[in-house]
N, C-alpha and C. Protein backbone atom coordinates (compact mmCIF):
# COMPACT_ATOMS: atom_id res chain seq x y z
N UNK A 1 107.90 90.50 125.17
CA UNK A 1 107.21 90.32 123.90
C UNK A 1 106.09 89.30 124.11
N UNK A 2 104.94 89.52 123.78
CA UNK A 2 104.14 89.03 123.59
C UNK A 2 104.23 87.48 123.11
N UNK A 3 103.40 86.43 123.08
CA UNK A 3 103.13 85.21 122.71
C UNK A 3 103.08 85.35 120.98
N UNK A 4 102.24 85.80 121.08
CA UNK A 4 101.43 86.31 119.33
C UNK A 4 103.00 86.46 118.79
N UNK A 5 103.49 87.46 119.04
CA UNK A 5 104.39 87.96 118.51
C UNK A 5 105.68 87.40 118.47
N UNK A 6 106.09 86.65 119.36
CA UNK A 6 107.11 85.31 119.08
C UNK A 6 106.70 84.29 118.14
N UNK A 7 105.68 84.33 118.28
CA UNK A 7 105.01 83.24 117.21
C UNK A 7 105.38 83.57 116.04
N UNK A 8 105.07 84.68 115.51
CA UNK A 8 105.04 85.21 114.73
C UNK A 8 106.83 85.47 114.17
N UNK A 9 107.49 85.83 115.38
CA UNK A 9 108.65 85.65 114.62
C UNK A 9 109.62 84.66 114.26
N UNK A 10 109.07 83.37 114.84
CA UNK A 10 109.23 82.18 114.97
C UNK A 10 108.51 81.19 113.53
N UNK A 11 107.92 82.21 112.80
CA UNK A 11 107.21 81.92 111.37
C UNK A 11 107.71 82.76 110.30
N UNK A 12 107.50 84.03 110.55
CA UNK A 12 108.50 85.09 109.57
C UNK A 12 109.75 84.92 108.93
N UNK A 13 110.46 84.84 110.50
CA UNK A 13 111.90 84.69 109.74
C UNK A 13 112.39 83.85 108.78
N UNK A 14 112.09 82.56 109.33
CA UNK A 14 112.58 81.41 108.58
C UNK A 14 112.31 81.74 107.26
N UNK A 15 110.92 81.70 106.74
CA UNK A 15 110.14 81.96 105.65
C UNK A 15 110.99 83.02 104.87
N UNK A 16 111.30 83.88 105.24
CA UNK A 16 112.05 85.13 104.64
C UNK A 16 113.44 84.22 104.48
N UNK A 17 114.19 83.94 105.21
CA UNK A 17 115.46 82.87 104.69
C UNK A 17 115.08 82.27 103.69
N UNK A 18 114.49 81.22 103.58
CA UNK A 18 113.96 80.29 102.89
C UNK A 18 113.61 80.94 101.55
N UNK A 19 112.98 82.53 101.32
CA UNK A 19 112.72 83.52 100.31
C UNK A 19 114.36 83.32 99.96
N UNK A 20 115.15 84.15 100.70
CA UNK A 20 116.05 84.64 100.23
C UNK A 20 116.88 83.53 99.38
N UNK A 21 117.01 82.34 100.17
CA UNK A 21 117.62 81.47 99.54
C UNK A 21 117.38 81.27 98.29
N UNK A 22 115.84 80.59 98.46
CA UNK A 22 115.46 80.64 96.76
C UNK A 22 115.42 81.56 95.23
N UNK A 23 115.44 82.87 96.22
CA UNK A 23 115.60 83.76 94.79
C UNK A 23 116.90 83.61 94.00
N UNK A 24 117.81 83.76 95.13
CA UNK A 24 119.19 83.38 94.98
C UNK A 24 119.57 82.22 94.22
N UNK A 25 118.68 81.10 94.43
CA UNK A 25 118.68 79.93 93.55
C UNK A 25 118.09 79.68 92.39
N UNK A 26 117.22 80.84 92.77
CA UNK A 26 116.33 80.69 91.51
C UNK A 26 116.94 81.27 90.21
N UNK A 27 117.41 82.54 90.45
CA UNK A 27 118.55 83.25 89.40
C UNK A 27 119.07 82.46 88.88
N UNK A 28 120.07 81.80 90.02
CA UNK A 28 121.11 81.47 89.01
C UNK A 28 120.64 79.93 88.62
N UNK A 29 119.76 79.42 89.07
CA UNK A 29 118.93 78.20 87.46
C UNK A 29 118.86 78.75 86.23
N UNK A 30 117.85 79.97 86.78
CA UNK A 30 117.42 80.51 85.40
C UNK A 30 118.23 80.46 84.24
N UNK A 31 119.93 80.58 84.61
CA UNK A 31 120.60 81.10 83.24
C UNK A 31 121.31 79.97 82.76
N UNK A 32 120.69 78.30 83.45
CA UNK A 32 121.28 77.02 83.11
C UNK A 32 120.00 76.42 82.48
N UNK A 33 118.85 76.66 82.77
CA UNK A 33 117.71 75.92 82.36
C UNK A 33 117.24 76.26 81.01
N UNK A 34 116.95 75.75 79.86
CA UNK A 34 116.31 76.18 78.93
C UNK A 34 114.93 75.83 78.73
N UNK A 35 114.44 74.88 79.14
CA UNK A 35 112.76 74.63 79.31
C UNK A 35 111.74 75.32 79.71
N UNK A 36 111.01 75.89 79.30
CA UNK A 36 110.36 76.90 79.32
C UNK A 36 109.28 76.53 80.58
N UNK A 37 108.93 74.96 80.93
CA UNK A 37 107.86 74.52 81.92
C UNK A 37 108.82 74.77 83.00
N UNK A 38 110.47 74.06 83.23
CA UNK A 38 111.16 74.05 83.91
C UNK A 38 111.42 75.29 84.80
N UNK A 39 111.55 76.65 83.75
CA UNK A 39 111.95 77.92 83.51
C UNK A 39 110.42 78.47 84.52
N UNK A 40 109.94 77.86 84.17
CA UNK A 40 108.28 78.79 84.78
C UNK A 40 108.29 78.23 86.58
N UNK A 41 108.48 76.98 86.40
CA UNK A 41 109.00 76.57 87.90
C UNK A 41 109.96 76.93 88.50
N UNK A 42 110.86 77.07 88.26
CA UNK A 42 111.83 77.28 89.14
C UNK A 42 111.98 79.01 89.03
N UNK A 43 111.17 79.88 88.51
CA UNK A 43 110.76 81.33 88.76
C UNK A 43 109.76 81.60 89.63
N UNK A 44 109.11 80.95 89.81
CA UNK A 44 108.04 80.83 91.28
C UNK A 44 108.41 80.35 92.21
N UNK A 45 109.69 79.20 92.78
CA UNK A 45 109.75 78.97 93.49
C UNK A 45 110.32 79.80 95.08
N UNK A 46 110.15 81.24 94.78
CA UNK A 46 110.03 82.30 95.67
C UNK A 46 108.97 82.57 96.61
N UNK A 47 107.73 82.03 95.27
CA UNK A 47 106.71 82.54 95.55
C UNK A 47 106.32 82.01 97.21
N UNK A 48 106.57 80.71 96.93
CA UNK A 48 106.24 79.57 98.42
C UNK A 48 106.68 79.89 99.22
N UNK A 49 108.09 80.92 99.97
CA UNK A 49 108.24 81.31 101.40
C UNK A 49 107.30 82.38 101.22
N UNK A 50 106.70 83.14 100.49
CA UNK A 50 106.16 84.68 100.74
C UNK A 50 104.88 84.14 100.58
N UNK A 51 104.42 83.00 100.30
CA UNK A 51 102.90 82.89 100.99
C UNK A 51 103.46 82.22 102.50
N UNK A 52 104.11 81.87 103.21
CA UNK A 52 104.38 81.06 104.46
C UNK A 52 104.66 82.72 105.35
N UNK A 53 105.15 83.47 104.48
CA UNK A 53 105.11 85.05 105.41
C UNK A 53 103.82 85.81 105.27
N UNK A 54 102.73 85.61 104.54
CA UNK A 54 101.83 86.16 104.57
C UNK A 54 100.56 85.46 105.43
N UNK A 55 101.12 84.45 105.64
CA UNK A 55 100.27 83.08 106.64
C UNK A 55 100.86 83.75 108.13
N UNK A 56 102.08 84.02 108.37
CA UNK A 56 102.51 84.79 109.55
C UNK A 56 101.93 85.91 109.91
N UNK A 57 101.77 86.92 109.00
CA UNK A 57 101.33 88.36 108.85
C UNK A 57 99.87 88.36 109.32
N UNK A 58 99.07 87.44 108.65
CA UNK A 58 97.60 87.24 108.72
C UNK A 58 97.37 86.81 110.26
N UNK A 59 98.16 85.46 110.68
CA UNK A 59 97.64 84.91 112.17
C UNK A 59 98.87 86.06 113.10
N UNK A 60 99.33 86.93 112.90
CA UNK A 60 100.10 87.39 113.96
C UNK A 60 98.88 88.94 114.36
N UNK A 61 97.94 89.56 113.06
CA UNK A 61 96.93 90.74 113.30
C UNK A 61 96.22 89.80 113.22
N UNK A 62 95.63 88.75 113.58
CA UNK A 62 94.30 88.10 113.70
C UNK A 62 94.59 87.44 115.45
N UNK A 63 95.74 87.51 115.73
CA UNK A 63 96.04 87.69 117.65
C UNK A 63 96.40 88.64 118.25
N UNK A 64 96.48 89.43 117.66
CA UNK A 64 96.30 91.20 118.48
C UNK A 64 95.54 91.57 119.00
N UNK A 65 95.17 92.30 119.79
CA UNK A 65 94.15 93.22 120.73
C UNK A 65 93.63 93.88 119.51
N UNK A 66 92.89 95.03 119.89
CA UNK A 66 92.38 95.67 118.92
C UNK A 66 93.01 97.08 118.35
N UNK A 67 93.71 97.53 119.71
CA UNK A 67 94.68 98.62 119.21
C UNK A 67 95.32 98.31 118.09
N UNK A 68 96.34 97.24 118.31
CA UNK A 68 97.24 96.63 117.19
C UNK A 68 96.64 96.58 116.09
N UNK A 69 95.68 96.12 116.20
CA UNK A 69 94.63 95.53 114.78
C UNK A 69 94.48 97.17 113.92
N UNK A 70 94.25 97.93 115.21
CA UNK A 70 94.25 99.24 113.98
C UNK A 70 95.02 99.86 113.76
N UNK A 71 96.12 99.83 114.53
CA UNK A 71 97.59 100.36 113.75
C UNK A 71 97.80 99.78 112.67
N UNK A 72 97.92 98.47 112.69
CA UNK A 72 98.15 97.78 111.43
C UNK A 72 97.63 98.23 110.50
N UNK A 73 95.75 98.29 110.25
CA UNK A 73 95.36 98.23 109.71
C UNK A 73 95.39 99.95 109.42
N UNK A 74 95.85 100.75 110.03
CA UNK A 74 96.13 102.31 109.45
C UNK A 74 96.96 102.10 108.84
N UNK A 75 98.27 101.36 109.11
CA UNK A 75 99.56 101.95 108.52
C UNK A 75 99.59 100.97 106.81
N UNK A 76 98.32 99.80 106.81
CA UNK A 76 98.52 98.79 105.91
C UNK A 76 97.29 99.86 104.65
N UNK A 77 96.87 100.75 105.34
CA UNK A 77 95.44 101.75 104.63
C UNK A 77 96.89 102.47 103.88
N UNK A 78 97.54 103.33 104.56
CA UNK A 78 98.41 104.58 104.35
C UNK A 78 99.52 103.50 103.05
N UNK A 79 99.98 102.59 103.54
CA UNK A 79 100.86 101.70 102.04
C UNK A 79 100.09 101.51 101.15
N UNK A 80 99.21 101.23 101.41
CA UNK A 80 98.68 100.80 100.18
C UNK A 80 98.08 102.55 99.19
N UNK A 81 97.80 103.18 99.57
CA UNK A 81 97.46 104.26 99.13
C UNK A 81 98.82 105.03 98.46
N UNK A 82 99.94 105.09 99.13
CA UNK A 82 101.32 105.48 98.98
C UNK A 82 101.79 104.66 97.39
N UNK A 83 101.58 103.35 97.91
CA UNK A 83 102.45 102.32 96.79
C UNK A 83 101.23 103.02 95.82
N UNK A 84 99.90 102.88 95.71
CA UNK A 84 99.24 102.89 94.48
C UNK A 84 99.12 104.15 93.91
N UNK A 85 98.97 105.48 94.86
CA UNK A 85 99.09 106.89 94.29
C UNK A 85 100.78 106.40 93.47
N UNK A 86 101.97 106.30 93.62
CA UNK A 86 103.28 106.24 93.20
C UNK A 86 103.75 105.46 91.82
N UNK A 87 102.51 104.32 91.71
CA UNK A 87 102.58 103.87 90.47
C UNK A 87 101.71 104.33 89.94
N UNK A 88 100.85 104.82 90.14
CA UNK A 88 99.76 105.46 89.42
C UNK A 88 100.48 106.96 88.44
N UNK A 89 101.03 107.56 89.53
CA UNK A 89 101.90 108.74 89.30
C UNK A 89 102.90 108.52 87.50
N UNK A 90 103.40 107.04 88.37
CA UNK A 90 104.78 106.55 87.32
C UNK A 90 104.17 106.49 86.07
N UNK A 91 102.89 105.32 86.00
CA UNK A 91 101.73 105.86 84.99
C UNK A 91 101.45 106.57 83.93
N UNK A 92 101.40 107.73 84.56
CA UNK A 92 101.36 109.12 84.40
C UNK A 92 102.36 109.85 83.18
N UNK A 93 103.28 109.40 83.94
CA UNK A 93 104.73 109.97 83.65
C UNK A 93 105.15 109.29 82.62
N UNK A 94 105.00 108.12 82.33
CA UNK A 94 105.08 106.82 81.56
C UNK A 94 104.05 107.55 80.57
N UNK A 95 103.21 107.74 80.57
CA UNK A 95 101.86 108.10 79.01
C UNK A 95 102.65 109.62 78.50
N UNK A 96 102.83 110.34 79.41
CA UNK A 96 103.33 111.60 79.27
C UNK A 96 104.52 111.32 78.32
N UNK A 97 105.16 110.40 78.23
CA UNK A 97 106.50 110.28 77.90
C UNK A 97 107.50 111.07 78.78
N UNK A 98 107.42 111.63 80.27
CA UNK A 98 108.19 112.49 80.51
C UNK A 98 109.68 111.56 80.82
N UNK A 99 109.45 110.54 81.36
CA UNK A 99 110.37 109.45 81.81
C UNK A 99 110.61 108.20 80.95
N UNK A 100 111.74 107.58 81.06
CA UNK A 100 111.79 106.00 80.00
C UNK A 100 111.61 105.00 80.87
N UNK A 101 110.64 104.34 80.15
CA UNK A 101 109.99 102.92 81.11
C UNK A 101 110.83 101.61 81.78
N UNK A 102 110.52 101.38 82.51
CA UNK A 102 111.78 100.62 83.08
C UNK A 102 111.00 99.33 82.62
N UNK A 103 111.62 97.99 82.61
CA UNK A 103 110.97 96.76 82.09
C UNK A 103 110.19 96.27 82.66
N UNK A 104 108.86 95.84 82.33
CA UNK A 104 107.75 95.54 83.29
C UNK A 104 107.60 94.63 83.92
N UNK A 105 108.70 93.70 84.33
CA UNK A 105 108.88 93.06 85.29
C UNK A 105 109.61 93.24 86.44
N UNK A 106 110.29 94.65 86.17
CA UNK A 106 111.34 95.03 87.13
C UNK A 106 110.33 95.39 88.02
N UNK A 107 109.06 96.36 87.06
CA UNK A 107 108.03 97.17 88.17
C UNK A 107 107.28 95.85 89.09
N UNK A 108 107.07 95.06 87.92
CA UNK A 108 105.93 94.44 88.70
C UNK A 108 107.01 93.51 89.77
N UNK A 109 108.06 93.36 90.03
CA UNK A 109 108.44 92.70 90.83
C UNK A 109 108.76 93.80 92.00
N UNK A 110 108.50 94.84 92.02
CA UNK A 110 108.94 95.78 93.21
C UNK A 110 107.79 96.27 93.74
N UNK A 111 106.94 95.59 93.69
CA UNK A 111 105.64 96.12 93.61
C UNK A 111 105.10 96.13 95.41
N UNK A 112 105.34 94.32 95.73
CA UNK A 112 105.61 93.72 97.04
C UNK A 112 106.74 94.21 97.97
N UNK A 113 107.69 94.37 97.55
CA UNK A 113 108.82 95.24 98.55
C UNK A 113 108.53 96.84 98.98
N UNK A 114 107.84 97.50 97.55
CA UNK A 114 107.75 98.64 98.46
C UNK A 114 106.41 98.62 99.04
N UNK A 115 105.25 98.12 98.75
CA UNK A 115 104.27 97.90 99.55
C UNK A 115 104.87 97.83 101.10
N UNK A 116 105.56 96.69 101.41
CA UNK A 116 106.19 96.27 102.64
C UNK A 116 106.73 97.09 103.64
N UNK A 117 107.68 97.99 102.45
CA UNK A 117 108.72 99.25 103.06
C UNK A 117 107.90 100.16 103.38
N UNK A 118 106.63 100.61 102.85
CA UNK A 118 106.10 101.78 103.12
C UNK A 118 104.98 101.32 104.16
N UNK A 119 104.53 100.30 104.25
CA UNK A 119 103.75 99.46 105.98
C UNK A 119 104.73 100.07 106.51
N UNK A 120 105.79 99.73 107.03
CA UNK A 120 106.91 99.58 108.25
C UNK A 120 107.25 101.38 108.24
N UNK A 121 107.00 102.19 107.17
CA UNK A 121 107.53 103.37 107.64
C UNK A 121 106.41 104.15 107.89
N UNK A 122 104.87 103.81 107.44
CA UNK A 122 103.60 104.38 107.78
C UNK A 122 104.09 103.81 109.57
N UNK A 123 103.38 102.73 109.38
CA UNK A 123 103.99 102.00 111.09
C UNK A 123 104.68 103.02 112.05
N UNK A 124 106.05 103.19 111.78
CA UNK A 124 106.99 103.52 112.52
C UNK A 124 106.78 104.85 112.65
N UNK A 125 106.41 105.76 111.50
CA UNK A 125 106.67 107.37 111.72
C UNK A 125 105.74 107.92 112.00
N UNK A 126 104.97 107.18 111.68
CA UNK A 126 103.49 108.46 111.68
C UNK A 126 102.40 107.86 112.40
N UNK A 127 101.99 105.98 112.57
CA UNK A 127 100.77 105.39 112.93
C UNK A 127 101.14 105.31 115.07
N UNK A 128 102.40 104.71 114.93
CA UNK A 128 102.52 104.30 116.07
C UNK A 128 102.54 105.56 117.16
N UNK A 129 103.49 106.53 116.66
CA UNK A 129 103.80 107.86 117.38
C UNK A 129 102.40 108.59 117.41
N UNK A 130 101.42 108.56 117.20
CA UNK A 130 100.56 109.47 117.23
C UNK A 130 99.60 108.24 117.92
N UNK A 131 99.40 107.45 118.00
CA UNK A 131 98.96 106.33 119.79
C UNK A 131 99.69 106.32 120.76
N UNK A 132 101.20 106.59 120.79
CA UNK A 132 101.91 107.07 121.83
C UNK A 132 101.58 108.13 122.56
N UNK A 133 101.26 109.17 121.63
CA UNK A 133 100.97 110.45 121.91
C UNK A 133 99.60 110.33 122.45
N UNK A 134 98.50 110.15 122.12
CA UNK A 134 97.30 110.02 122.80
C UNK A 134 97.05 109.06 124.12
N UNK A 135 97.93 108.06 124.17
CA UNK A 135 98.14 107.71 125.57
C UNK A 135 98.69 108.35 126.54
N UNK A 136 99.32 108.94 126.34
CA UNK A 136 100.26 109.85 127.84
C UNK A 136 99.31 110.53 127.95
C-alpha cells in the first residue's frame, strides 16, 4: 500500500470512530436536553469527524497519480449523478402523490451515506474493472 494511502487510512478511520461515537452520543443527549441552543449543539456535533473525513478524502486524491485521480473522479461523476437522478426521481413521486413522504430530515440525513455507498459501488463495479481491463 502506498504512502498516500496509509495516510489516509491513518486519518479516515479514526474520524469515522469518532463519527460514530458521537452520533451515538448525540441521540441519546438529544432526549435529556431541552435547550434549544444546547439541542442545536450537541446535533452537530457529528458534523466535526465528517469534516476531519472529508480533509482525508481531499489530501488522499490530491496524492494520487493521475490514474487514481480519474477513477475517483469517474466513480465520484457516476454518485453523484445516481444519488441526484434518485432524489430527483423521489421528487417526482413525492408531487405525483404516488408514494408517502418520509420526514425531511430522514431524507436529508441520508443524503451523505448514499452519496458515499454509491462512490464505493461506481468504484468497485464498473470504474475500476474497466482500467483493469484496458491494461492487460
Amino acid at each position: 500500500m502506498r504512502a498516500v494511502h496509509q495516510r489516509y487510512h491513518r486519518e479516515f478511520f479514526p474520524a469515522m470512530g469518532a463519527y460514530v461515537v458521537l452520533m451515538l452520543g448525540s441521540v441519546w443527549l438529544l432526549k435529556r436536553i431541552d435547550a434549544t441552543w444546547l439541542r442545536a449543539i450537541v446535533t452537530l456535533l457529528p458534523v466535526l469527524p465528517l469534516l476531519l473525513v472529508m480533509r482525508a478524502i481531499v489530501r488522499v486524491v490530491l496524492g494520487q497519480d493521475e490514474l487514481e485521480r480519474r477513477i475517483d473522479l469517474e466513480a465520484i461523476a457516476i454518485s453523484a449523478a445516481v444519488t441526484g437522478t434518485g432524489y430527483f426521481a423521489y421528487g417526482l413521486l413525492l408531487n405525483a402523490k404516488v408514494i408517502a413522504p418520509l420526514d425531511g430530515a430522514t431524507v436529508a440525513i441520508w443524503v451523505w451515506p448514499i452519496l458515499m455507498f454509491c462512490y464505493g459501488l461506481a468504484k468497485l463495479l464498473f470504474v475500476e474493472p474497466r482500467y483493469r481491463g484496458e491494461a492487460e
